[in-house]
Protein backbone atom coordinates (compact mmCIF):
# COMPACT_ATOMS: atom_id res chain seq x y z
CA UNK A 1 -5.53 23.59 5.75
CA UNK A 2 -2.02 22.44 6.65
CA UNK A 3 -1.71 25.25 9.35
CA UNK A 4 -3.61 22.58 11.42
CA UNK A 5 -0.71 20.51 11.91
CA UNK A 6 1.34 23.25 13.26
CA UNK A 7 -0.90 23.18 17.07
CA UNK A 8 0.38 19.28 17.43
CA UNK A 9 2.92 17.37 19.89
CA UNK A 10 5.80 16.74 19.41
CA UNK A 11 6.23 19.93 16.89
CA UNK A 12 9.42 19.51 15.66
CA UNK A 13 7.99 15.96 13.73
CA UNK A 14 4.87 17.46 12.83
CA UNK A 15 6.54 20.75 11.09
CA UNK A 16 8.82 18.04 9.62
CA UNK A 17 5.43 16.28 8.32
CA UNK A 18 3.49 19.47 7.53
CA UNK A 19 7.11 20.62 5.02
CA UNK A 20 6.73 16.69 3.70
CA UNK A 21 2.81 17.23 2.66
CA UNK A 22 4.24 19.93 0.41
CA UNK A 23 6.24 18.21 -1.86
CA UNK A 24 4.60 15.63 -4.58
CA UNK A 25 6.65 12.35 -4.27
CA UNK A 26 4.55 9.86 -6.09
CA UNK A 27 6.35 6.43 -6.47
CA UNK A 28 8.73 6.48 -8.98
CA UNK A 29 8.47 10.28 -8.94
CA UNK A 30 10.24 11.08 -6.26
CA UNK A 31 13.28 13.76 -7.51
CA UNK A 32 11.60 16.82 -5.45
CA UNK A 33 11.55 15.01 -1.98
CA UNK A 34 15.10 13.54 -3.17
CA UNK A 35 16.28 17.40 -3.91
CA UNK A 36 14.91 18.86 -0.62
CA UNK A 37 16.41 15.57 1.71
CA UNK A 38 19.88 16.75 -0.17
CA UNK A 39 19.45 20.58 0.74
CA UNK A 40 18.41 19.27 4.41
CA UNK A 41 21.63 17.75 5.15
CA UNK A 42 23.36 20.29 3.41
CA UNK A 43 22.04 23.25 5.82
CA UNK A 44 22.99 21.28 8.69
CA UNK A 45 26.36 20.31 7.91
CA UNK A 46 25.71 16.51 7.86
CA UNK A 47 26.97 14.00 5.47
CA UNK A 48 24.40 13.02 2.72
CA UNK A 49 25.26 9.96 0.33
CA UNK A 50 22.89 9.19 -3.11
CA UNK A 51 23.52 5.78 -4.39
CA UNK A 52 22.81 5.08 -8.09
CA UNK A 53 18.99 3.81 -7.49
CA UNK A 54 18.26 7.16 -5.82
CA UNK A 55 18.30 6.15 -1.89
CA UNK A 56 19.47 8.62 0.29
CA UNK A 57 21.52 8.00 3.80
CA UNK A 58 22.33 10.64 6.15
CA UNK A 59 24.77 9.96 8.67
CA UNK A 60 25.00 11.77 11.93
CA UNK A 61 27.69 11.57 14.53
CA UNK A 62 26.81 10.76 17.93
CA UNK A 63 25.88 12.92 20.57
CA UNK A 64 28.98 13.74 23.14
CA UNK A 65 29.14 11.16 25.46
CA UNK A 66 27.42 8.51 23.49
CA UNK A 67 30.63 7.45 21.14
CA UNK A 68 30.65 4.29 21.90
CA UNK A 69 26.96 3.21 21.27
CA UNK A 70 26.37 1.23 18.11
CA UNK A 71 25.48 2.41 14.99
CA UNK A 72 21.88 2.46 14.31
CA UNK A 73 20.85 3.24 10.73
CA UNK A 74 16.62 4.16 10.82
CA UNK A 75 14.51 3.56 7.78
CA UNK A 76 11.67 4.91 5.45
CA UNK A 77 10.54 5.49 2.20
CA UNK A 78 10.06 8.52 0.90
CA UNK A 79 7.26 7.41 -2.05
CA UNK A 80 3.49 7.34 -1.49
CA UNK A 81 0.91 5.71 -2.85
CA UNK A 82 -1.43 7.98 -4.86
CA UNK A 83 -5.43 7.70 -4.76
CA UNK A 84 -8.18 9.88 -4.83
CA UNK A 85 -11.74 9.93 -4.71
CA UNK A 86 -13.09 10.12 -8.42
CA UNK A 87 -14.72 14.11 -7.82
CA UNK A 88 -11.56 14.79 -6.38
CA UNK A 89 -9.01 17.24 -8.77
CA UNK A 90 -5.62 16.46 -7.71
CA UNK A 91 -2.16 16.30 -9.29
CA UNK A 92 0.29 14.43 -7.62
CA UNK A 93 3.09 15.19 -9.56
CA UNK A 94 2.47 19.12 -8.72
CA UNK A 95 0.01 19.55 -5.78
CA UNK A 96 0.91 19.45 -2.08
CA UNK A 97 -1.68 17.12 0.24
CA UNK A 98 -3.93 18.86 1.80
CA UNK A 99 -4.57 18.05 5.47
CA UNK A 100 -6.24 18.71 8.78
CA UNK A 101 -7.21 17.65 12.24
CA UNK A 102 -10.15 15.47 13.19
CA UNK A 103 -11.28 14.07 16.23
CA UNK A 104 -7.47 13.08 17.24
CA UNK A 105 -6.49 12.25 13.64
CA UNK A 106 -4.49 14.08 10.46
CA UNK A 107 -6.34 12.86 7.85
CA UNK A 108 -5.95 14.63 3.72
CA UNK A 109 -9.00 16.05 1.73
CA UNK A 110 -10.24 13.77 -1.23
CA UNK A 111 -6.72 11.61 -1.19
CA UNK A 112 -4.73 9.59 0.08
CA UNK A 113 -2.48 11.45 3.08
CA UNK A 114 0.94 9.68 2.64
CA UNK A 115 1.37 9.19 6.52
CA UNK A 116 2.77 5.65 4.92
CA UNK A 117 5.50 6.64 5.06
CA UNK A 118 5.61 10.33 5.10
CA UNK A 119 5.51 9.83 9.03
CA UNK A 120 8.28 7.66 9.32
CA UNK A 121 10.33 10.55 6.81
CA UNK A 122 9.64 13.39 9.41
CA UNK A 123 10.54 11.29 12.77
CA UNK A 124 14.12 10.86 10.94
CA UNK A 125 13.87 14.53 9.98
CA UNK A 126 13.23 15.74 13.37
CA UNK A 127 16.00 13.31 14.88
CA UNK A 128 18.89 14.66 12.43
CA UNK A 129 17.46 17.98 13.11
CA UNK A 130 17.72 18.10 17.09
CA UNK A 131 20.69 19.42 18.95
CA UNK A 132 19.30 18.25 22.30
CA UNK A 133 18.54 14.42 21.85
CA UNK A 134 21.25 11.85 23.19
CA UNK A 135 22.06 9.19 20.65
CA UNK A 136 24.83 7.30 19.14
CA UNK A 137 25.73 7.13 15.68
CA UNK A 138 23.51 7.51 13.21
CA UNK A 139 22.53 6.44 9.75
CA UNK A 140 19.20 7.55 8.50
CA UNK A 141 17.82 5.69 5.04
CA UNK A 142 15.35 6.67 2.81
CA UNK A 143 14.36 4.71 0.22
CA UNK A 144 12.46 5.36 -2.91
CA UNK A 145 9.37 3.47 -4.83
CA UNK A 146 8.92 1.04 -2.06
CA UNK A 147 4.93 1.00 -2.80
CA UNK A 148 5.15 -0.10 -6.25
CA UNK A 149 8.68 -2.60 -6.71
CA UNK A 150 10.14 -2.02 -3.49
CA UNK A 151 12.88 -0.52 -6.09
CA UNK A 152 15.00 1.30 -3.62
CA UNK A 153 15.13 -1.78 -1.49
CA UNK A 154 16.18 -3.64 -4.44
CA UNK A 155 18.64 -1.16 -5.70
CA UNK A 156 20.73 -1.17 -2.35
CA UNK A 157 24.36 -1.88 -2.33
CA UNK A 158 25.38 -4.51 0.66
CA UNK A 159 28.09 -1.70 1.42
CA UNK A 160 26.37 1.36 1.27
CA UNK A 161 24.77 0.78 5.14
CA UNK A 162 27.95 0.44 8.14
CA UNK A 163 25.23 -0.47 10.71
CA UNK A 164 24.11 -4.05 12.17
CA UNK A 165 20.76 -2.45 13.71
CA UNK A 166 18.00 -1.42 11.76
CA UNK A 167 14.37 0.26 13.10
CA UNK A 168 12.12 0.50 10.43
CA UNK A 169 9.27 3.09 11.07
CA UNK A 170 7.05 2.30 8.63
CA UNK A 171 4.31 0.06 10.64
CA UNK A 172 1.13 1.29 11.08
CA UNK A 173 -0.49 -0.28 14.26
CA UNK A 174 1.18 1.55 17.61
CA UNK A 175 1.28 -0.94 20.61
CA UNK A 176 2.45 -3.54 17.98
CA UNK A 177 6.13 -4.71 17.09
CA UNK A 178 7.08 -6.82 13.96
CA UNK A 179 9.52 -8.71 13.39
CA UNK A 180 8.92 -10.61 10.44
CA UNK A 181 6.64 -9.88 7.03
CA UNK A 182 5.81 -11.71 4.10
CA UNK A 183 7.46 -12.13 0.50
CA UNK A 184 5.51 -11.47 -1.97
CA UNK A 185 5.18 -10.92 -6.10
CA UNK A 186 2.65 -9.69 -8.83
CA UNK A 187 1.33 -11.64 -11.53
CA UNK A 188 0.35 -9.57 -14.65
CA UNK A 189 -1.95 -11.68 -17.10
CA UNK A 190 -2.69 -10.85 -20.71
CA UNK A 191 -6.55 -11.36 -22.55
CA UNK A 192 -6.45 -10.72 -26.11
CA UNK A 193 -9.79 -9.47 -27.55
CA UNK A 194 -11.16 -8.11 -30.94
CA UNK A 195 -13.15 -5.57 -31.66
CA UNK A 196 -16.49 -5.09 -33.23
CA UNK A 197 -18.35 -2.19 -34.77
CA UNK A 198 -21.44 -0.99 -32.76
CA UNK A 199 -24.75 -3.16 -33.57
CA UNK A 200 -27.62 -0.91 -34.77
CA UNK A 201 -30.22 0.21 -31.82
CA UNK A 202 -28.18 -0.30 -28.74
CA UNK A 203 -28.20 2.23 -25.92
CA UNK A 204 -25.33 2.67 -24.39
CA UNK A 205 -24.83 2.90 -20.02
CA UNK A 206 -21.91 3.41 -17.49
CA UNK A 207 -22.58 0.69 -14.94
CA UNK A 208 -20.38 1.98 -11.42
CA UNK A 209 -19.13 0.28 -8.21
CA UNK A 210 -18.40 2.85 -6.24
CA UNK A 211 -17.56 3.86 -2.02
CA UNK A 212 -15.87 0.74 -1.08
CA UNK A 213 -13.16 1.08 1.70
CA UNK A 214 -10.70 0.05 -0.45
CA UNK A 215 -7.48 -0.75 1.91
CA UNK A 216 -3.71 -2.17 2.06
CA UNK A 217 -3.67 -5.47 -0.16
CA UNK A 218 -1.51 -7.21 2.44
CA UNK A 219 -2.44 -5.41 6.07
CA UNK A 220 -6.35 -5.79 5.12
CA UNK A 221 -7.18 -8.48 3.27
CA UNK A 222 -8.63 -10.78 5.96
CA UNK A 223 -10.97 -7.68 6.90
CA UNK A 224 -13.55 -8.88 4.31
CA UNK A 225 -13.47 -5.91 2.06
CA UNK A 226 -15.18 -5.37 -1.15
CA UNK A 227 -13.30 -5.74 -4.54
CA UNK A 228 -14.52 -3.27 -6.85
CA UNK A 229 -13.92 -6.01 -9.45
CA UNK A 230 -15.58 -9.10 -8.28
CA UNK A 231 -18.74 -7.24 -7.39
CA UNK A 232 -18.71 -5.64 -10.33
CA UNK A 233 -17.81 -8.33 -12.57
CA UNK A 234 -20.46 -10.41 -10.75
CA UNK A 235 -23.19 -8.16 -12.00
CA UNK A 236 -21.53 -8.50 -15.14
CA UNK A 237 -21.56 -12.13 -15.34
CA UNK A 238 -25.39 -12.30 -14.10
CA UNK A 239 -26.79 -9.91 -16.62
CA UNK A 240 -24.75 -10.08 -19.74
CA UNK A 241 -27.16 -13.06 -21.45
CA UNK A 242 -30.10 -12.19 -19.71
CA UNK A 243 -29.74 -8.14 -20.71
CA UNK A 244 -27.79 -8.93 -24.12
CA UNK A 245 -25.19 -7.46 -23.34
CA UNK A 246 -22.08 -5.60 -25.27
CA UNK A 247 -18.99 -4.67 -23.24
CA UNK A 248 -16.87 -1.64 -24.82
CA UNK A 249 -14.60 -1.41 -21.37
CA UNK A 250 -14.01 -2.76 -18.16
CA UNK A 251 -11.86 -0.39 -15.89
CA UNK A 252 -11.56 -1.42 -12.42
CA UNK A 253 -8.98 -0.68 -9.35
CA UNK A 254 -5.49 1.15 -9.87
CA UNK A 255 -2.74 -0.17 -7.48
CA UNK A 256 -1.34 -3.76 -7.16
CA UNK A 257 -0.97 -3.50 -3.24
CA UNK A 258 -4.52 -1.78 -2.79
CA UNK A 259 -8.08 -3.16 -3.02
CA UNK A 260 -9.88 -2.01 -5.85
CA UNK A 261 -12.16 0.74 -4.10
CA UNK A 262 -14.42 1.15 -7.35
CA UNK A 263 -15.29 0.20 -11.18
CA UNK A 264 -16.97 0.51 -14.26
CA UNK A 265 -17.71 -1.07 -17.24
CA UNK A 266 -19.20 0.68 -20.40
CA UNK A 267 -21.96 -1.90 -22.39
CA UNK A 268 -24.01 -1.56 -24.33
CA UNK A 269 -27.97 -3.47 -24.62
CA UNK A 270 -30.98 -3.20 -26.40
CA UNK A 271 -33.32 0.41 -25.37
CA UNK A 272 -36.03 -2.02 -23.93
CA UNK A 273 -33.89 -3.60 -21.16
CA UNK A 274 -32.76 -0.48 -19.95
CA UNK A 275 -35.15 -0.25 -17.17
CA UNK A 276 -34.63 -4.03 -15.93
CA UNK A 277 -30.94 -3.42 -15.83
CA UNK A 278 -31.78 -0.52 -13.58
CA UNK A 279 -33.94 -2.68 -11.25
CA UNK A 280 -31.27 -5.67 -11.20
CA UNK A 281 -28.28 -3.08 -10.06
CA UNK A 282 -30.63 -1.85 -7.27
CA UNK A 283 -31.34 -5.41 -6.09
CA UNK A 284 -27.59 -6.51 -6.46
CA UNK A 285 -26.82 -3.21 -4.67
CA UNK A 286 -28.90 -4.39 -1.41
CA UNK A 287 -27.53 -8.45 -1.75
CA UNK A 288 -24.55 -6.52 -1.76
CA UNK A 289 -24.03 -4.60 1.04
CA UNK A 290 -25.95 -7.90 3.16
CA UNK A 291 -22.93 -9.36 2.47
CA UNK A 292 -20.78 -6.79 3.45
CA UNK A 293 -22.74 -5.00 6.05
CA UNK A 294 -20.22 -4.24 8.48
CA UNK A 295 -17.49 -3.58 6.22
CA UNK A 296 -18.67 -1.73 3.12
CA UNK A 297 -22.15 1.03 3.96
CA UNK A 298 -20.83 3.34 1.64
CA UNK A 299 -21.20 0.63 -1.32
CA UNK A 300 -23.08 1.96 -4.08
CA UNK A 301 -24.04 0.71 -8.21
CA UNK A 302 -25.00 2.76 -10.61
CA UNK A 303 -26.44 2.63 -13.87
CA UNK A 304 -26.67 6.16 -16.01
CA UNK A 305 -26.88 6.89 -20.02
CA UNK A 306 -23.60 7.51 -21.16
CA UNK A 307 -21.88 8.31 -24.40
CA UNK A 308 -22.16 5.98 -27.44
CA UNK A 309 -18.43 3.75 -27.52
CA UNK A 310 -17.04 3.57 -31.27
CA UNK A 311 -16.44 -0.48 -30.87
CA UNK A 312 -17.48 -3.12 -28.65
CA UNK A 313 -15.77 -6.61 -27.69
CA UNK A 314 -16.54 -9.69 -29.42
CA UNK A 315 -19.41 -11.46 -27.41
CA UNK A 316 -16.85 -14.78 -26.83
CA UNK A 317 -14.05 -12.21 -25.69
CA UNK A 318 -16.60 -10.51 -23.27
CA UNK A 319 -17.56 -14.18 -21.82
CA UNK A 320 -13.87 -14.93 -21.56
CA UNK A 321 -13.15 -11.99 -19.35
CA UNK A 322 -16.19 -12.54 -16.94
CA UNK A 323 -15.71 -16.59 -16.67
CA UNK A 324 -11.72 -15.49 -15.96
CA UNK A 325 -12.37 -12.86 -13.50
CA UNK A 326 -15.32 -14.79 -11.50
CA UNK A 327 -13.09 -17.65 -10.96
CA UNK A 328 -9.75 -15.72 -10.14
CA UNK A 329 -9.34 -15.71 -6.06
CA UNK A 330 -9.08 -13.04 -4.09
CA UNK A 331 -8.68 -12.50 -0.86
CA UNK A 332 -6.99 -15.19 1.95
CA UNK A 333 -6.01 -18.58 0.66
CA UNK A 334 -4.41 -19.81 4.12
CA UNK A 335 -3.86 -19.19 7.78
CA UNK A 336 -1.02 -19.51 9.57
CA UNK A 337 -0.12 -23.10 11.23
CA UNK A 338 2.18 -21.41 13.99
CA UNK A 339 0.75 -17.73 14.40
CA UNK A 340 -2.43 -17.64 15.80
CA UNK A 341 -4.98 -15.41 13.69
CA UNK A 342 -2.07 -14.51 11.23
CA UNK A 343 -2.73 -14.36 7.46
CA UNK A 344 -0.33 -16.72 5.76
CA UNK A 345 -1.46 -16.74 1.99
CA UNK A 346 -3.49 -14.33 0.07
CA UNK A 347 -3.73 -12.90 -3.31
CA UNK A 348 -5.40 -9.41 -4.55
CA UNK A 349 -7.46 -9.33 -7.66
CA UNK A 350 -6.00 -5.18 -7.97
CA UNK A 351 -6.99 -4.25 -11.63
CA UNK A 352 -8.62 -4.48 -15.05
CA UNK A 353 -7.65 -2.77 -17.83
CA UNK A 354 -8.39 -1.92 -21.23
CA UNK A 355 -5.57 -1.55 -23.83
CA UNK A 356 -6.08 -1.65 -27.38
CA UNK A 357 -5.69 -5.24 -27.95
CA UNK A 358 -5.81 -6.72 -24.34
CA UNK A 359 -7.16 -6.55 -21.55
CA UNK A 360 -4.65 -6.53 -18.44
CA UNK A 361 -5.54 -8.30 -15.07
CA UNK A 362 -3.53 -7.42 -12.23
CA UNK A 363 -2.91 -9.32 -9.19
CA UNK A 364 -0.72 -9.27 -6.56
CA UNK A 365 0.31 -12.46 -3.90
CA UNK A 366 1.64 -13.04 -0.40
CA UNK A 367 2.97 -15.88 1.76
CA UNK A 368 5.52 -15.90 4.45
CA UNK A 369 5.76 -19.53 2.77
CA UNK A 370 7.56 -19.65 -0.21
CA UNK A 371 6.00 -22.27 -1.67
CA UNK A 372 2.84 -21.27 -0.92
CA UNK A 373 3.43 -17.74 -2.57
CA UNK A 374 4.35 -20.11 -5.98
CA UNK A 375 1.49 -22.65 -5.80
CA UNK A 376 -1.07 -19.30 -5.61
CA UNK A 377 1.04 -17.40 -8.38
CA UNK A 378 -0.03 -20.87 -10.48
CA UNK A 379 -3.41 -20.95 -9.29
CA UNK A 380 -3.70 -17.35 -11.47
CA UNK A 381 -1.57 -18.39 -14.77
CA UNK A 382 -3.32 -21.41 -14.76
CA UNK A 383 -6.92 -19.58 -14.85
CA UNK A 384 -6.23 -17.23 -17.36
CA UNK A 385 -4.07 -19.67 -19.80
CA UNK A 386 -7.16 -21.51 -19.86
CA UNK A 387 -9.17 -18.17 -20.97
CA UNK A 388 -6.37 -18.13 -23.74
CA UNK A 389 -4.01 -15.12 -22.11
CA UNK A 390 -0.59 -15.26 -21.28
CA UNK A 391 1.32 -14.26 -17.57
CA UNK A 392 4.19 -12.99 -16.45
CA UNK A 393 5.23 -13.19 -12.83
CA UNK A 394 7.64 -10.36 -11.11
CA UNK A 395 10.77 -11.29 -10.07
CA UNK A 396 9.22 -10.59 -6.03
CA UNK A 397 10.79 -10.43 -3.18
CA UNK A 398 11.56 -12.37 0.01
CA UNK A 399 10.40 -12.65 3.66
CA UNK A 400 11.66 -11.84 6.99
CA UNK A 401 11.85 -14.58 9.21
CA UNK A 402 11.48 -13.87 12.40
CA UNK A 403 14.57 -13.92 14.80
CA UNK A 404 13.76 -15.19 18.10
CA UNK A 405 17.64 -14.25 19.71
CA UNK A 406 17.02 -10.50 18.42
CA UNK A 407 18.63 -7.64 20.72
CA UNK A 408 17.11 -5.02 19.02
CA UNK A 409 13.49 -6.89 19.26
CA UNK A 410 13.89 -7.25 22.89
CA UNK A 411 15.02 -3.79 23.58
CA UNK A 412 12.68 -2.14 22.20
CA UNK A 413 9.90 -4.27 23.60
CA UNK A 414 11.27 -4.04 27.23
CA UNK A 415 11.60 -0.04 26.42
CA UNK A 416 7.70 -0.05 25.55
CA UNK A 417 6.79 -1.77 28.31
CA UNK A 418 8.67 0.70 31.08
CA UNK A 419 7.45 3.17 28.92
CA UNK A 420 3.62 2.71 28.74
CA UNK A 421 2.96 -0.05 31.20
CA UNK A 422 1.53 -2.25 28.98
CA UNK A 423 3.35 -5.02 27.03
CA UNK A 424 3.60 -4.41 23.01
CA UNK A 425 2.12 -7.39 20.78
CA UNK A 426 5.26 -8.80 18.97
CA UNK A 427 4.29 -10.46 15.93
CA UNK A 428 4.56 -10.94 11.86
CA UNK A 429 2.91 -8.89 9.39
CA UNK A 430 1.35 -10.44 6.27
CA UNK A 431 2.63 -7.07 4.25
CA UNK A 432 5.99 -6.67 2.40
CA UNK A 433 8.55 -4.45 4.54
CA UNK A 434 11.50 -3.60 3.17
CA UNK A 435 13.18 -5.41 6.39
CA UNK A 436 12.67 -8.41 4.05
CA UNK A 437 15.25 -7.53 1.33
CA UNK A 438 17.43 -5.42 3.97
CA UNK A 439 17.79 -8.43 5.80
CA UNK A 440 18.42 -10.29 2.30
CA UNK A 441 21.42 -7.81 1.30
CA UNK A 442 22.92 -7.24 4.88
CA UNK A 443 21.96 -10.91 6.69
CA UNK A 444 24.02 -9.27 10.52
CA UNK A 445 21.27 -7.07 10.58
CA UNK A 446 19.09 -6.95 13.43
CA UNK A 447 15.87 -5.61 12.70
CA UNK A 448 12.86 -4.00 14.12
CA UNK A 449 9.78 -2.36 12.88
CA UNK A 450 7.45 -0.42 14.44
CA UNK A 451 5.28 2.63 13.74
CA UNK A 452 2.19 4.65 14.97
CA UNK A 453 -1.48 4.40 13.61
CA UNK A 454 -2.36 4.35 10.37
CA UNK A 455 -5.94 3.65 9.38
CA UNK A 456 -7.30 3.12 6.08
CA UNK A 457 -3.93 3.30 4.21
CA UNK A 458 -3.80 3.39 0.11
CA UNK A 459 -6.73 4.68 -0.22
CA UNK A 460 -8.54 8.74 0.04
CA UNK A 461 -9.60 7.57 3.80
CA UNK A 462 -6.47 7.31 5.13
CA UNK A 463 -6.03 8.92 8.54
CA UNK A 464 -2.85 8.81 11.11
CA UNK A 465 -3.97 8.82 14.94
CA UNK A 466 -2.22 11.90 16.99
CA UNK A 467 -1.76 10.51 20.35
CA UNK A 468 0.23 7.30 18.42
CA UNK A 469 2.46 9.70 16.55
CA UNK A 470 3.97 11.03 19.85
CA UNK A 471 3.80 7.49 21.34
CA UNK A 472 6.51 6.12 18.02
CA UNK A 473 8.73 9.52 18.91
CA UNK A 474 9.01 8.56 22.46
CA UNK A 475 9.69 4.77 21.98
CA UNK A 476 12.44 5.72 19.12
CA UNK A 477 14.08 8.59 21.70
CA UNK A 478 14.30 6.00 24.21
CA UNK A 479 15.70 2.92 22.53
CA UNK A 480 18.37 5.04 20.84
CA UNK A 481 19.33 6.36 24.49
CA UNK A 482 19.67 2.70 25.48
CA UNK A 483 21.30 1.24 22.51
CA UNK A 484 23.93 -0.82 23.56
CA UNK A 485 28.14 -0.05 23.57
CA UNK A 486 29.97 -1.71 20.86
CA UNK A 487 31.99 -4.30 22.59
């Protein structure tokens, strides 16, 4: 399937991509793609530096004739996030992606492709690879777990980097240059529940949201998505009196930076109401997708016999959850003031879990306002201390605010422009980039990100454009050909 990728322009970063398909690196898991960066820069003679978080740097020396060019370290992470479709068998920890080519895009069979920000690995492959590209010196980063902690951002040492330049490549909208993101921080809240044994005569049925979009919890959430979750949870809500209800689980979403893509609960109702529940998830199927008819076609809920549960929820516990998840936001909270169309505040109802004494809401929330991040962090602790649970709030981390005086900003804008002939959008991005804590740890940095297409990421319908891939190499040749002397 992979053999695909081999046909493309420019081949050295596609065989670079193809080799990085091949090796699981699932956040937090990422000691194979760690092990075969090492053995890279070992076969090529280049120095290779591991810090204590597990972050690698390459450094390599300039090109003769370009000495004198400042340092330029380039930046990625090396973790992706890991979804599949529920028929899909995958492991991540062992099985390589499996791509191909479609209609001018790479896209990955039943998961998610890890172009975010597997791309952004191989253009830094390809560059330390080349013996015929003309650049100055060179520091090439990749970090680890950036999609669940930003860890390896986190973990860096303010002297561990000698550059005062920084290109991130892990954008995903060619034509568009950022230069400034969002902080952002998760707020985990606790339900306790008790358990009761299984009331005589009850039948018991799987009730699924299922073939939502899903998408980035940052990048998409003003493109009115469905949350698995709330739509599922609003069924819940409707029919639990009128059906008489029993709840034995409640599983929705996976990832605190995706959208939950699909749900299920497990309940459990009297043999007799079986057939209305049937009708009601048909007709909350079609209000549904009116709501969300040009976002979410593939929505579907289902209701099928399933296996009899050894314990149910207690009927208050059950209310609890649906009152708490009904009322918890999701989605944007506030626009920018300054940036027209730009999110400024959001928050992502990610998960529901099941453990054996609580059940575990996850949410995530962004503002490139600080305060604003805080007062929608409270708006969630305050809901679910109500519903008698408990929250804890990460420790985050910040923003990037914009510099309007940056070199690197304007040369790589000016670069794009003599390039293509059309002038790049240069704006904020309402996701967390590492630039945010770079920029925290090393405040001389000047910073730029950029990337190529990327649709659909954190989620199995993921898909990188082709012609944008050899767009992002051409823009990063050029502006390291005209990075300016040291003075």
């Amino acid at each position: 399937m992979n053999e695909d990728l081999t046909r493309l322009e420019p081949a050295k970063v596609w065989t670079f991509f193809r080799e990085i398909l091949s090796i699981p690196r699932p956040s937090k898991k990422e000691e194979k793609v760690i092990n075969y960066l090492l053995a890279f820069a070992k076969e090529r003679n280049l120095e290779a530096v591991k810090d204590e978080i597990g972050n690698i740097l390459i450094r390599k020396p300039a090109t003769p004739g370009m000495e004198n060019k400042k340092s330029v370290v380039l930046q990625s992470h090396i973790d992706m996030v890991c979804e599949k479709n529920s028929d899909k068998v995958h492991d991540f920890e062992n099985d390589p992606i499996e791509a191909y080519v479609e209609g001018g895009w790479v896209k990955a069979n039943g998961t998610t492709l890890g172009g975010d920000d597997g791309i952004g690995v191989a253009v830094e492959l390809a560059l330390l690879d080349s013996k015929d590209i003309s650049h100055g010196p060179l520091e090439c980063l990749f970090t680890i777990d950036e999609e669940t902690g930003l860890t390896g951002a986190f973990g860096l040492k303010p002297d561990f980097l000698k550059s005062n330049i920084l290109l991130n490549l892990d954008s995903e909208d060619e034509g568009q240059l950022f230069i400034g993101c969002a902080g952002g921080q998760d707020t985990i809240c606790w339900l306790p529940y008790e358990k009761e044994t299984v009331p005589a005569g009850l039948k018991s049925y799987k009730i699924m949201v299922s073939g939502l979009t899903g998408g980035h919890s940052g990048d998409d959430i003003n493109k009115n998505r469905g949350n698995a979750n709330k739509i599922l949870n609003r069924f819940l809500w409707a029919n639990k009196d009128k059906h008489q209800m029993k709840l034995s689980i409640f599983d929705g979403g996976n990832l605190r930076n995706a959208i939950a893509r699909e749900a299920y609960a497990v309940v459990m109702l009297p043999k007799e109401k079986a057939d209305s529940l049937i009708s009601e998830a048909k007709a909350f199927e079609k209000v549904a997708r009116n709501e969300f008819h040009t976002t979410e076609s593939g929505l579907q809920i289902s209701v099928a016999e399933t296996d009899q549960p050894e314990t149910v929820i207690r009927d208050e516990d059950f209310t609890k959850l649906v009152q708490s998840v009904y009322a918890c936001p999701h989605g944007v909270i506030a626009m920018s003031q300054d940036i027209p169309n730009f999110v400024e505040t959001s928050t992502n109802l990610a998960s529901v879990k099941f453990t054996e004494k609580e059940i575990v809401v996850t949410t995530s929330q962004r503002s490139s306002v600080e305060s604003e991040k805080w007062d929608a962090t409270n708006m969630i602790t305050s809901l679910f201390s109500m519903a008698g649970g408990h929250c804890k709030t990460s420790e985050g981390y910040p923003g990037w605010t914009p510099n309007p005086h940056s070199e690197i900003v304007d040369l790589t804008e000016s670069t794009y422009k003599k390039l293509f002939n059309v002038q790049p959008k240069v704006l904020a991005i309402h996701a967390g980039l590492e630039c945010g804590l770079i920029g925290h740890k090393y405040p001389k940095m000047d910073m730029v990100s950029y990337g190529p297409t990327i649709k659909g990421a954190h989620s199995p319908d993921e898909r990188l454009e082709i012609e944008s891939v050899q767009k992002f190499w051409k823009l990063t040749l050029e502006v390291l050909k005209n990075i300016p002397d040291e003075k």
